[in-house]
C-alpha atoms as a PDB file:
ATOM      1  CA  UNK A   1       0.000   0.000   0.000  1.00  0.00           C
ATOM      2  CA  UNK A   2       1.189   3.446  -0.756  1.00  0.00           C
ATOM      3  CA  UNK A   3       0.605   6.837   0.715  1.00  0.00           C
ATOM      4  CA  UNK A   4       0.194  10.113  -0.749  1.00  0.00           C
ATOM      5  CA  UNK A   5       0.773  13.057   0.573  1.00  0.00           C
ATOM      6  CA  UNK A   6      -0.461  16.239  -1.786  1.00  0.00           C
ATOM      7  CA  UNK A   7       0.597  18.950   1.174  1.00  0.00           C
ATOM      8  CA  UNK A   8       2.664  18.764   3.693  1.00  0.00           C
ATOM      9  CA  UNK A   9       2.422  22.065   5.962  1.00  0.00           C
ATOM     10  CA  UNK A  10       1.644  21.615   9.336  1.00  0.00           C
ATOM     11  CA  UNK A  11      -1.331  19.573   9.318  1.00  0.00           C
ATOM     12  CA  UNK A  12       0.310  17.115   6.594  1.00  0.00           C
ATOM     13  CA  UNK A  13       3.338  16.696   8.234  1.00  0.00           C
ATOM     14  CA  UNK A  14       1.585  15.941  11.832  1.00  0.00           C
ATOM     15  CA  UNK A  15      -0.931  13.429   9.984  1.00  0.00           C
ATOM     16  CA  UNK A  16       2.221  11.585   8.244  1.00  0.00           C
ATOM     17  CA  UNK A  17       4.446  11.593  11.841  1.00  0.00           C
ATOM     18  CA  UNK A  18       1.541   9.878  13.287  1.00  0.00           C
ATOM     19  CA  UNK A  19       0.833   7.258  11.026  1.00  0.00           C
ATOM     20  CA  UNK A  20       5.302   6.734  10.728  1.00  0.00           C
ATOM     21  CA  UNK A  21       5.391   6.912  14.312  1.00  0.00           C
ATOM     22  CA  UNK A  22       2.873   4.364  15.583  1.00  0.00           C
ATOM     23  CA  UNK A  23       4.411   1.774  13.382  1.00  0.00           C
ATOM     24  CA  UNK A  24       1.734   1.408  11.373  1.00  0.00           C
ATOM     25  CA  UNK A  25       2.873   2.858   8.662  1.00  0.00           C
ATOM     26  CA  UNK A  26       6.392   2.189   6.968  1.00  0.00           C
ATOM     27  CA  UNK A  27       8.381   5.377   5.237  1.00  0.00           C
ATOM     28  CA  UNK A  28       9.020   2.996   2.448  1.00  0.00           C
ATOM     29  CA  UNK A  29       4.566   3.086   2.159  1.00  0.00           C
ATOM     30  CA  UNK A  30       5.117   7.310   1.510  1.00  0.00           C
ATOM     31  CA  UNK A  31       5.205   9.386  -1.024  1.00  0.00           C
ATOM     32  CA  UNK A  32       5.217  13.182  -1.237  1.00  0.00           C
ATOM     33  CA  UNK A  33       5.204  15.982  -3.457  1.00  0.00           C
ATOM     34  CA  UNK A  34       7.479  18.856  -2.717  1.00  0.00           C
ATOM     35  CA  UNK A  35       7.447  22.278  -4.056  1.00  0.00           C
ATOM     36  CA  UNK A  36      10.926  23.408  -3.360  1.00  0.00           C
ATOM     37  CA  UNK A  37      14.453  21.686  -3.205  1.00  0.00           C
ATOM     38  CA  UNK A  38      14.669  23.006   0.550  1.00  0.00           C
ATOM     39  CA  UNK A  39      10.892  21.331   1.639  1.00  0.00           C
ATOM     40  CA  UNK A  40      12.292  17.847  -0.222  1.00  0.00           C
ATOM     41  CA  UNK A  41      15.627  17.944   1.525  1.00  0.00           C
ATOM     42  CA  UNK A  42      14.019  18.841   4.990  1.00  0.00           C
ATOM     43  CA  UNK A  43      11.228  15.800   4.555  1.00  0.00           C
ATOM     44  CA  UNK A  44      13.802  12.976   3.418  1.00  0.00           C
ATOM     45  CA  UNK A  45      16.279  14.253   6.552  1.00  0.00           C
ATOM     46  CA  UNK A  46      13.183  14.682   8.937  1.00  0.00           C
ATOM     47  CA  UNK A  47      11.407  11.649   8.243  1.00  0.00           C
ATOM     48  CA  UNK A  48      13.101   9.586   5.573  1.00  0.00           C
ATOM     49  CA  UNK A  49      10.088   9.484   3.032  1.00  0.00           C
ATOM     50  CA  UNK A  50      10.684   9.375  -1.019  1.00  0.00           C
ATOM     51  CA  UNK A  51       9.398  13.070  -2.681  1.00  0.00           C
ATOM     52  CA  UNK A  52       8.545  13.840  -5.999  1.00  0.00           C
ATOM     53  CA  UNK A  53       7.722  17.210  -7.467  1.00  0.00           C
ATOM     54  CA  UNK A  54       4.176  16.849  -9.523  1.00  0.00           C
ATOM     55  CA  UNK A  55       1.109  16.255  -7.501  1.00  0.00           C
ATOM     56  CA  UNK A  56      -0.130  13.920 -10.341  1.00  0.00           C
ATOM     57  CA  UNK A  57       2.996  11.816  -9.684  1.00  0.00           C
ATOM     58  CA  UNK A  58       1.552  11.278  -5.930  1.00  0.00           C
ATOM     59  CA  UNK A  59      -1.710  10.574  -7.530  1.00  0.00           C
ATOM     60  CA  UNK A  60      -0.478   8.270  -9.829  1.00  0.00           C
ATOM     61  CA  UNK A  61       1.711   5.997  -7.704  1.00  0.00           C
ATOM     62  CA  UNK A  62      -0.578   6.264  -4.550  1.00  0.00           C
ATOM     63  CA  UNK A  63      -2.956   3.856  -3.208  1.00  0.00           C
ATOM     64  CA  UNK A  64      -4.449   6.178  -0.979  1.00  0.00           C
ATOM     65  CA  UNK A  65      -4.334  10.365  -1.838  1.00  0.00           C
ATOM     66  CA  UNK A  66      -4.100  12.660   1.263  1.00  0.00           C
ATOM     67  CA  UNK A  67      -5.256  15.988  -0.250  1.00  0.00           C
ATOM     68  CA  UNK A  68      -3.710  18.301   2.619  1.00  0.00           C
ATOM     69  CA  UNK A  69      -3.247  21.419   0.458  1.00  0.00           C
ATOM     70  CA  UNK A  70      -4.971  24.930   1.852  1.00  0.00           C
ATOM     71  CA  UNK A  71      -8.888  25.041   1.123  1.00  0.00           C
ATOM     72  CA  UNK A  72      -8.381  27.477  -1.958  1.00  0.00           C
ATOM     73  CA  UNK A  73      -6.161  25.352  -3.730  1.00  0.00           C
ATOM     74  CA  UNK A  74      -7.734  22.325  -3.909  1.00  0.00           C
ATOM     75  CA  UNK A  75     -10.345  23.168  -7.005  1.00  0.00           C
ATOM     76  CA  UNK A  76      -6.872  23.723  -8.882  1.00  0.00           C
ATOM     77  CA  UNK A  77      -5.348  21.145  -7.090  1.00  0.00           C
ATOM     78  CA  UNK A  78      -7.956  18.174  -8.260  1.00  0.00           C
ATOM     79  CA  UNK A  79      -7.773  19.707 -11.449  1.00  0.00           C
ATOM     80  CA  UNK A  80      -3.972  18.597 -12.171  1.00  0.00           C
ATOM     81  CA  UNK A  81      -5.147  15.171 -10.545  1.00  0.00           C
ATOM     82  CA  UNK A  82      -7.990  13.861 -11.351  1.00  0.00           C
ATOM     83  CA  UNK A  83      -6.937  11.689 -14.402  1.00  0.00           C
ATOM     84  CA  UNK A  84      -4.926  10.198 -11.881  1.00  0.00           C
ATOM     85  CA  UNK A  85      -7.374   9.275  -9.492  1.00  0.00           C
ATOM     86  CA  UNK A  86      -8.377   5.881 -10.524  1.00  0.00           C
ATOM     87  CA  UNK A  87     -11.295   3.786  -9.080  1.00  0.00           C
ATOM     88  CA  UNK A  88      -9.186   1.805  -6.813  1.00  0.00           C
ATOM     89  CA  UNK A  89      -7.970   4.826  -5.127  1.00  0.00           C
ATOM     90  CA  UNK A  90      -9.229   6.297  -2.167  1.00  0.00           C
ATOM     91  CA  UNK A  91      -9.221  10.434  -2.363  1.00  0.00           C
ATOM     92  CA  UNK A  92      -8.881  11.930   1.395  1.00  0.00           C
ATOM     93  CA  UNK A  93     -10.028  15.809   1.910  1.00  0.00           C
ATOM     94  CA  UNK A  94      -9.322  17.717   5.227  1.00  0.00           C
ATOM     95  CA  UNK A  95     -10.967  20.753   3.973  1.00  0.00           C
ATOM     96  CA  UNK A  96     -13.607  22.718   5.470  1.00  0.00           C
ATOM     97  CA  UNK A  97     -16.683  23.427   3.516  1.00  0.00           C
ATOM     98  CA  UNK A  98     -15.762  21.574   0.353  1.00  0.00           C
ATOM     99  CA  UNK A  99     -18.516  18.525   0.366  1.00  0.00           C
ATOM    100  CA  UNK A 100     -18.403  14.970  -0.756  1.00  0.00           C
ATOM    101  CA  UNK A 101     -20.552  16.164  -3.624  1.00  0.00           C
ATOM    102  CA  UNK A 102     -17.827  19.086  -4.230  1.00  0.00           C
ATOM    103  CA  UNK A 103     -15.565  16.813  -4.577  1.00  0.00           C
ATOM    104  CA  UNK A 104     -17.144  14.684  -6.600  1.00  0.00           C
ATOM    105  CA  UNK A 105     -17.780  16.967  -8.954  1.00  0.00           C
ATOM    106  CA  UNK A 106     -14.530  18.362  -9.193  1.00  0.00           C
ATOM    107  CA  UNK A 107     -12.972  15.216 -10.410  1.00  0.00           C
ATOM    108  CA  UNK A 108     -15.516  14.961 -12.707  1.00  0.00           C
ATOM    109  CA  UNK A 109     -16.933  11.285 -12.185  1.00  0.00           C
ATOM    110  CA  UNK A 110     -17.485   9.163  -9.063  1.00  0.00           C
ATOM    111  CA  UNK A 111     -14.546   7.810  -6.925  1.00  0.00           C
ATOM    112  CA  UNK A 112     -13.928   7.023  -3.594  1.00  0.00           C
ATOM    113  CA  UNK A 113     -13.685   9.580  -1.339  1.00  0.00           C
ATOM    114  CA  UNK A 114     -13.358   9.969   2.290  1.00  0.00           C
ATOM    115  CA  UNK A 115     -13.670  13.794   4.189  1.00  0.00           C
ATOM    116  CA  UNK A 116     -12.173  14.259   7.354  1.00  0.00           C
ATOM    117  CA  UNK A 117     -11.326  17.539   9.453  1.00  0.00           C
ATOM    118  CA  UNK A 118      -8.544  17.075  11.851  1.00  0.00           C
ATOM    119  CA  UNK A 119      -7.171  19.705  14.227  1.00  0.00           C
ATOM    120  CA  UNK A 120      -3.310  20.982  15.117  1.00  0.00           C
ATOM    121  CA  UNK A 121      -3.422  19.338  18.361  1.00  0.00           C
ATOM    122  CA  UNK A 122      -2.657  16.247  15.942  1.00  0.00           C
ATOM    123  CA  UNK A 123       0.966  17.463  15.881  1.00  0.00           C
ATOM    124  CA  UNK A 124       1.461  15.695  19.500  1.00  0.00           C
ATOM    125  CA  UNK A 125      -0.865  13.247  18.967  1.00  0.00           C
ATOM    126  CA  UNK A 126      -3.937  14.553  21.177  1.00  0.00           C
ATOM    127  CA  UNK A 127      -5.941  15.508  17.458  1.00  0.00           C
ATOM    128  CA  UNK A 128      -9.752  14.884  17.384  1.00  0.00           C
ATOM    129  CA  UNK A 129     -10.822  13.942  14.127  1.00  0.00           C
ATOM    130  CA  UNK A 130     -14.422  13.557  12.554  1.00  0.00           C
ATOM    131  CA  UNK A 131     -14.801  11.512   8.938  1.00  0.00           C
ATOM    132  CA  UNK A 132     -17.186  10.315   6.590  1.00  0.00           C
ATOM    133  CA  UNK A 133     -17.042   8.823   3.054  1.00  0.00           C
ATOM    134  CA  UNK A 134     -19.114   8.271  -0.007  1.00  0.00           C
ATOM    135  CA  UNK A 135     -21.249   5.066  -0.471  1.00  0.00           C
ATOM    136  CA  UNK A 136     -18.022   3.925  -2.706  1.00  0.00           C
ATOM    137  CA  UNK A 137     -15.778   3.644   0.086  1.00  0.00           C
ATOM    138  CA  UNK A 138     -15.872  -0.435   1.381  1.00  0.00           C
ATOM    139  CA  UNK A 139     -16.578  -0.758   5.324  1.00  0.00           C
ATOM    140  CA  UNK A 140     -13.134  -2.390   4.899  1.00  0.00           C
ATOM    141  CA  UNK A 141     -11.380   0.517   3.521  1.00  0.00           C
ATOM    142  CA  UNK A 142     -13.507   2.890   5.730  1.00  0.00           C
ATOM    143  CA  UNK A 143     -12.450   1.182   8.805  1.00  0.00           C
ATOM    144  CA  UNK A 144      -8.118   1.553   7.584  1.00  0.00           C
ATOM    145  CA  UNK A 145      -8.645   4.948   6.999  1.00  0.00           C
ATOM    146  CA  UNK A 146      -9.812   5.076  10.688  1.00  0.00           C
ATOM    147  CA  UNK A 147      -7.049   3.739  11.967  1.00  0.00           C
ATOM    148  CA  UNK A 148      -4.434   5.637  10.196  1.00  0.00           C
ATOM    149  CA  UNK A 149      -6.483   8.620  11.590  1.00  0.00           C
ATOM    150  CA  UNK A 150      -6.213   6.730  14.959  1.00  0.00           C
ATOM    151  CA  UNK A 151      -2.715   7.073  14.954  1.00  0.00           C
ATOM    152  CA  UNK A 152      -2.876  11.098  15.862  1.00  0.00           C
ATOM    153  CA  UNK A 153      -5.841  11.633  17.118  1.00  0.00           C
ATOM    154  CA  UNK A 154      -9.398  10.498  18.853  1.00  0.00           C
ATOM    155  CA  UNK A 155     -11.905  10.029  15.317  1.00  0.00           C
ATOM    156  CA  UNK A 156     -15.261  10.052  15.586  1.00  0.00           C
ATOM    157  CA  UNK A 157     -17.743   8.915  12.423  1.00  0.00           C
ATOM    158  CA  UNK A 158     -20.298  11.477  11.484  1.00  0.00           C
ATOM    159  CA  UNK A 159     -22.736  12.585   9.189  1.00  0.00           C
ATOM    160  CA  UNK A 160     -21.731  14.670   7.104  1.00  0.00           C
ATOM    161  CA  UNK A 161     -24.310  17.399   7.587  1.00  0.00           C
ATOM    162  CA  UNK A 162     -22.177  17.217  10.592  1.00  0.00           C
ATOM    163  CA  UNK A 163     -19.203  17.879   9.117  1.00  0.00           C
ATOM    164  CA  UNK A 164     -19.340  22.209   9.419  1.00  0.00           C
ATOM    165  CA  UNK A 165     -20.116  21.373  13.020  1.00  0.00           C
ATOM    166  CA  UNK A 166     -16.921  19.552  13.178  1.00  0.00           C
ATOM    167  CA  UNK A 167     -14.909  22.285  11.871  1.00  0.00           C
ATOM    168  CA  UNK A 168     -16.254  24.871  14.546  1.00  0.00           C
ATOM    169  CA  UNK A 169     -16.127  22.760  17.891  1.00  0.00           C
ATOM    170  CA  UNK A 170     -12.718  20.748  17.100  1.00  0.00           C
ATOM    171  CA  UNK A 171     -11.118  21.696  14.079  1.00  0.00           C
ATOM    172  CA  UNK A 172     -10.921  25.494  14.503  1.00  0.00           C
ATOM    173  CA  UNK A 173     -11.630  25.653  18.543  1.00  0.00           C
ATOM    174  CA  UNK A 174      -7.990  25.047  19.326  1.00  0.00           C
ATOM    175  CA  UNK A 175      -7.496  28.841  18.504  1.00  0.00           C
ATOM    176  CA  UNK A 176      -9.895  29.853  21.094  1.00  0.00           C
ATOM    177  CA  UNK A 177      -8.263  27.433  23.819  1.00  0.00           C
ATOM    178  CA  UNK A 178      -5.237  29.267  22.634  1.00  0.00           C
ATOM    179  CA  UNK A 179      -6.533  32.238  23.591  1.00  0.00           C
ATOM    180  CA  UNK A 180      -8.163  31.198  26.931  1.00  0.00           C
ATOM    181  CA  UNK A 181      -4.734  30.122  28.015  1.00  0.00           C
ATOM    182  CA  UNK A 182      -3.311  33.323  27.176  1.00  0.00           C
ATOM    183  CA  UNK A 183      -5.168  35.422  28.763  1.00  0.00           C
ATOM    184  CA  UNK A 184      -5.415  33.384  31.778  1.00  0.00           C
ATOM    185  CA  UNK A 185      -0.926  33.519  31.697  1.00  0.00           C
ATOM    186  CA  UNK A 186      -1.523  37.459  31.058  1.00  0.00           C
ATOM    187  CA  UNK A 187      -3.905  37.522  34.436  1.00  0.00           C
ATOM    188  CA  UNK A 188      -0.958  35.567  36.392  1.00  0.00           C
ATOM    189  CA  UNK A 189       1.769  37.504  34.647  1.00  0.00           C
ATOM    190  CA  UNK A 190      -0.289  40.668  36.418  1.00  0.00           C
ATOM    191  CA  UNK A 191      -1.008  39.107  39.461  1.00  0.00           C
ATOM    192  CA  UNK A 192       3.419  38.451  39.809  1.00  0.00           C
ATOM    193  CA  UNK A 193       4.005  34.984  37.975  1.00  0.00           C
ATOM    194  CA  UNK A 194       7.111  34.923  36.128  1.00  0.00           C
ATOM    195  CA  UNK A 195       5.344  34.184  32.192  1.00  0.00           C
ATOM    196  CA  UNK A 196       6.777  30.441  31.582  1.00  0.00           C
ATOM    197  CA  UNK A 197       5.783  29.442  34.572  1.00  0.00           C
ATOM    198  CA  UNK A 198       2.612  31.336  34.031  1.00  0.00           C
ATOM    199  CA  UNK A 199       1.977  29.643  30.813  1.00  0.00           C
ATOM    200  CA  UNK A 200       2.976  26.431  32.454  1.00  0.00           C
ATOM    201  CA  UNK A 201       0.060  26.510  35.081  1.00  0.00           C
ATOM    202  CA  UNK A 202      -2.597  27.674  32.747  1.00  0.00           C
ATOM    203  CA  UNK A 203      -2.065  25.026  30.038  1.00  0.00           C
ATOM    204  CA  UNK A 204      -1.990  22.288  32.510  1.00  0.00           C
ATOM    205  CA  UNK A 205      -5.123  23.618  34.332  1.00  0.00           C
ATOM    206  CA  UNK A 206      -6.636  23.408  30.526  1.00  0.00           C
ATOM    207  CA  UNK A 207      -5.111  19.676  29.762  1.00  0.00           C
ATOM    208  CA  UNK A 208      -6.288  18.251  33.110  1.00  0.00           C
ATOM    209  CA  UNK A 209      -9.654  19.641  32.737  1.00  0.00           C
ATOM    210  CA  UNK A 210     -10.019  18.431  29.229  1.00  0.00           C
ATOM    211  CA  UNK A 211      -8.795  15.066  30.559  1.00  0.00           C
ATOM    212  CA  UNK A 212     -11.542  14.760  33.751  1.00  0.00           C
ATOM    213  CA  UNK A 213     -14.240  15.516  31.289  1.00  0.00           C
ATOM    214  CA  UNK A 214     -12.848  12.363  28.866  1.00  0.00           C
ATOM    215  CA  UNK A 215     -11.948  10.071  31.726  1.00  0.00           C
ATOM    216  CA  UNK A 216     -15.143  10.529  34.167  1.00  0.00           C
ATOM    217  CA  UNK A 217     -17.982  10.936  32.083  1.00  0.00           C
ATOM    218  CA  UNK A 218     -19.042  13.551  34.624  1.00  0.00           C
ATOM    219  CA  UNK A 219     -21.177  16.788  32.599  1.00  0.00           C
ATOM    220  CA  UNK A 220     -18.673  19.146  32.803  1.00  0.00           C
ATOM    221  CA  UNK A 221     -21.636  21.761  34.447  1.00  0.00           C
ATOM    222  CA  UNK A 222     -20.801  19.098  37.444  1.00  0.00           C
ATOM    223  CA  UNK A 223     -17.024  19.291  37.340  1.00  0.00           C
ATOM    224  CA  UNK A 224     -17.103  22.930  37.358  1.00  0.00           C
ATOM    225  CA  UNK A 225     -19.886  22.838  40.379  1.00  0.00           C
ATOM    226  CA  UNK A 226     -16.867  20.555  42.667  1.00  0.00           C
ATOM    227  CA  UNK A 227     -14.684  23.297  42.372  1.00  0.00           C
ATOM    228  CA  UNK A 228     -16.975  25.948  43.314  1.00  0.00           C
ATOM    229  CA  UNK A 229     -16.974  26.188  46.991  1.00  0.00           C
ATOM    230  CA  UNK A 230     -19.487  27.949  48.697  1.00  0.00           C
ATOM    231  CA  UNK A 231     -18.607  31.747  49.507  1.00  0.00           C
ATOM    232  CA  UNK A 232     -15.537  30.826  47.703  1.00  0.00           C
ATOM    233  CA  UNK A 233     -13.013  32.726  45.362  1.00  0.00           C
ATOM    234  CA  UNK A 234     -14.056  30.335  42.311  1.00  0.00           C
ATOM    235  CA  UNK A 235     -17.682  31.196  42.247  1.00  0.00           C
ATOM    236  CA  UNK A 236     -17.015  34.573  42.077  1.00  0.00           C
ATOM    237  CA  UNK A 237     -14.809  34.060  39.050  1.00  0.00           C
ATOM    238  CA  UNK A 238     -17.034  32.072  37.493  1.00  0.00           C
ATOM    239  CA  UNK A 239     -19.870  34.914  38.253  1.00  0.00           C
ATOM    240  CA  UNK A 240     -17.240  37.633  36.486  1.00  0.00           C
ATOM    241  CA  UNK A 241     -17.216  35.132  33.411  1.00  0.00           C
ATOM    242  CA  UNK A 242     -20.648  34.974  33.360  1.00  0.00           C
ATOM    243  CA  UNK A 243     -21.386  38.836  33.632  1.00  0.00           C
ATOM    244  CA  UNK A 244     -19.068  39.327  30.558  1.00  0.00           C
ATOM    245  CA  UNK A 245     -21.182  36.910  28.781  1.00  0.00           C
ATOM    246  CA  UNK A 246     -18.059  34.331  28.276  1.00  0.00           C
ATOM    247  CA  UNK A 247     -20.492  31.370  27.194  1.00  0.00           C
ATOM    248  CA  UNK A 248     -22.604  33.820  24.629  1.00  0.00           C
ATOM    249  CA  UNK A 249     -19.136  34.829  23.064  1.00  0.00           C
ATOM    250  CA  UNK A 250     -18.165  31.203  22.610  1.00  0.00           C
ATOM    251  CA  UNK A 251     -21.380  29.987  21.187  1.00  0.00           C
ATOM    252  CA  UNK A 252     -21.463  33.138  18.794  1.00  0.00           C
ATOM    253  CA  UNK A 253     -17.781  32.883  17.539  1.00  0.00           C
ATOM    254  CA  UNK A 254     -18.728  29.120  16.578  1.00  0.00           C
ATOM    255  CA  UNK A 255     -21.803  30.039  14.883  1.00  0.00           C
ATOM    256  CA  UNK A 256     -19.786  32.329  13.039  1.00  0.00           C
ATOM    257  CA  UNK A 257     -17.051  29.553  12.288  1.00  0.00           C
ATOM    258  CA  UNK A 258     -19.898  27.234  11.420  1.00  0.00           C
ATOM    259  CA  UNK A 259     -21.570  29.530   9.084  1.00  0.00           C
ATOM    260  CA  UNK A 260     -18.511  30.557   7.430  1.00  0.00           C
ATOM    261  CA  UNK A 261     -17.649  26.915   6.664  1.00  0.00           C
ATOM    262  CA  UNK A 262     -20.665  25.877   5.066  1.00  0.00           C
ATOM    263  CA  UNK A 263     -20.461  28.632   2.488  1.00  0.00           C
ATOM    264  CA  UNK A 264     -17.118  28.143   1.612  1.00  0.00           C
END
């Protein structure tokens, strides 16, 4: 089996480590195309994978076709490609907003394709990951491309009418954790913390959370009610959050997200 990488930013390059890393996936199984002399030399020293420079030689040669290029690419993208994408090949989009029907279309006949939306926390292995596919795409073959997902992050199946809720609660919402930990490191920084270390407590307050609401099954309006000690200094934080509507903000930035992905 080979793999195709059309892509390889950030997003590619964490999807490929994962699959290299958990064994699953040998470097002699990848293939990807390179743009420059400098990206080729720094993928065959980084991770010892063979490069080529056309996309359509990825297509070609690839049993499997990550298409990991930037959303406005890809209609020009699929356009070099698509004589290459043959009915045993299985076409993989992490785009936002471009549907299986998109896609589809843009190759101009029906193949197999699968759409997934990954997020950067893939890049150390803590990704979440939703997917779907087209009727074309075997339970067999679904089920691999699972796994190779496994292999950097959690994956959940949806529907995709699902998919543009994906992008706004996992695959764009580590930007707005981003921020949440920064401001919380600016409050200690104020309050006297030396910044790493300030950084250091927030993001760890963040992970643990994240990992009590995995591990206990608890809701998380229960979780946040065991800290909250009556008459305590949480409750009135949480009341100051509250007053400057910090839920409405959240909800309305990923109605925004949302919205923006499903007319793109």
């Amino acid at each position: 089996m080979k793999i195709g990488f059309i892509g390889c930013g950030n997003m590619g390059q964490a999807m490929m480590w994962g699959m290299l890393s958990s064994g699953r996936v040998k470097t002699s199984e990848v293939l990807v195309s390179t743009k420059t002399l400098a990206s080729k030399v720094n993928l065959q020293k980084k991770y010892g994978v063979e490069t080529v420079e056309k996309n359509v030689e990825v297509a070609m040669l690839s049993d499997i076709i990550f298409l990991a290029v930037k959303p406005q690419y890809y209609e020009e993208v699929i356009q070099e490609i698509k004589g290459a994408i043959w009915e045993n090949k299985i076409l993989v989009s992490i785009a936002p907003g471009k549907t299986l029907a998109w896609l589809e279309e843009q190759v101009g006949r029906r193949v197999k394709i699968v759409r997934a939306m990954p997020n950067t926390p893939s890049m150390v292995k803590e990704g979440m990951t939703g997917i779907c596919a087209n009727d074309l795409v075997t339970p067999s073959e679904f089920d691999m491309i699972c796994k190779l997902f496994n292999t950097f992050s959690k994956t959940e199946i949806v529907t995709e009418h699902l998919m543009d809720v994906v992008t706004a609660v996992s695959g764009s919402s580590p930007a707005y954790v981003f921020m949440f930990i920064e401001a919380m490191a600016d409050a200690a920084v104020e309050g006297g913390m030396p910044r790493a270390q300030a950084y250091t407590f927030a993001a760890q307050a963040v992970l643990g959370s994240a990992k009590m609401v995995l591990e206990t099954g608890m809701h998380p309006g229960q979780l946040k009610d065991m800290v909250c000690s009556p008459g305590g200094t949480t409750i009135q934080a949480v009341h100051a959050l509250e007053e400057k509507g910090m839920r409405a903000a959240v909800m309305d930035a990923m109605k925004i997200c949302l919205d923006k992905s499903r007319n793109m």
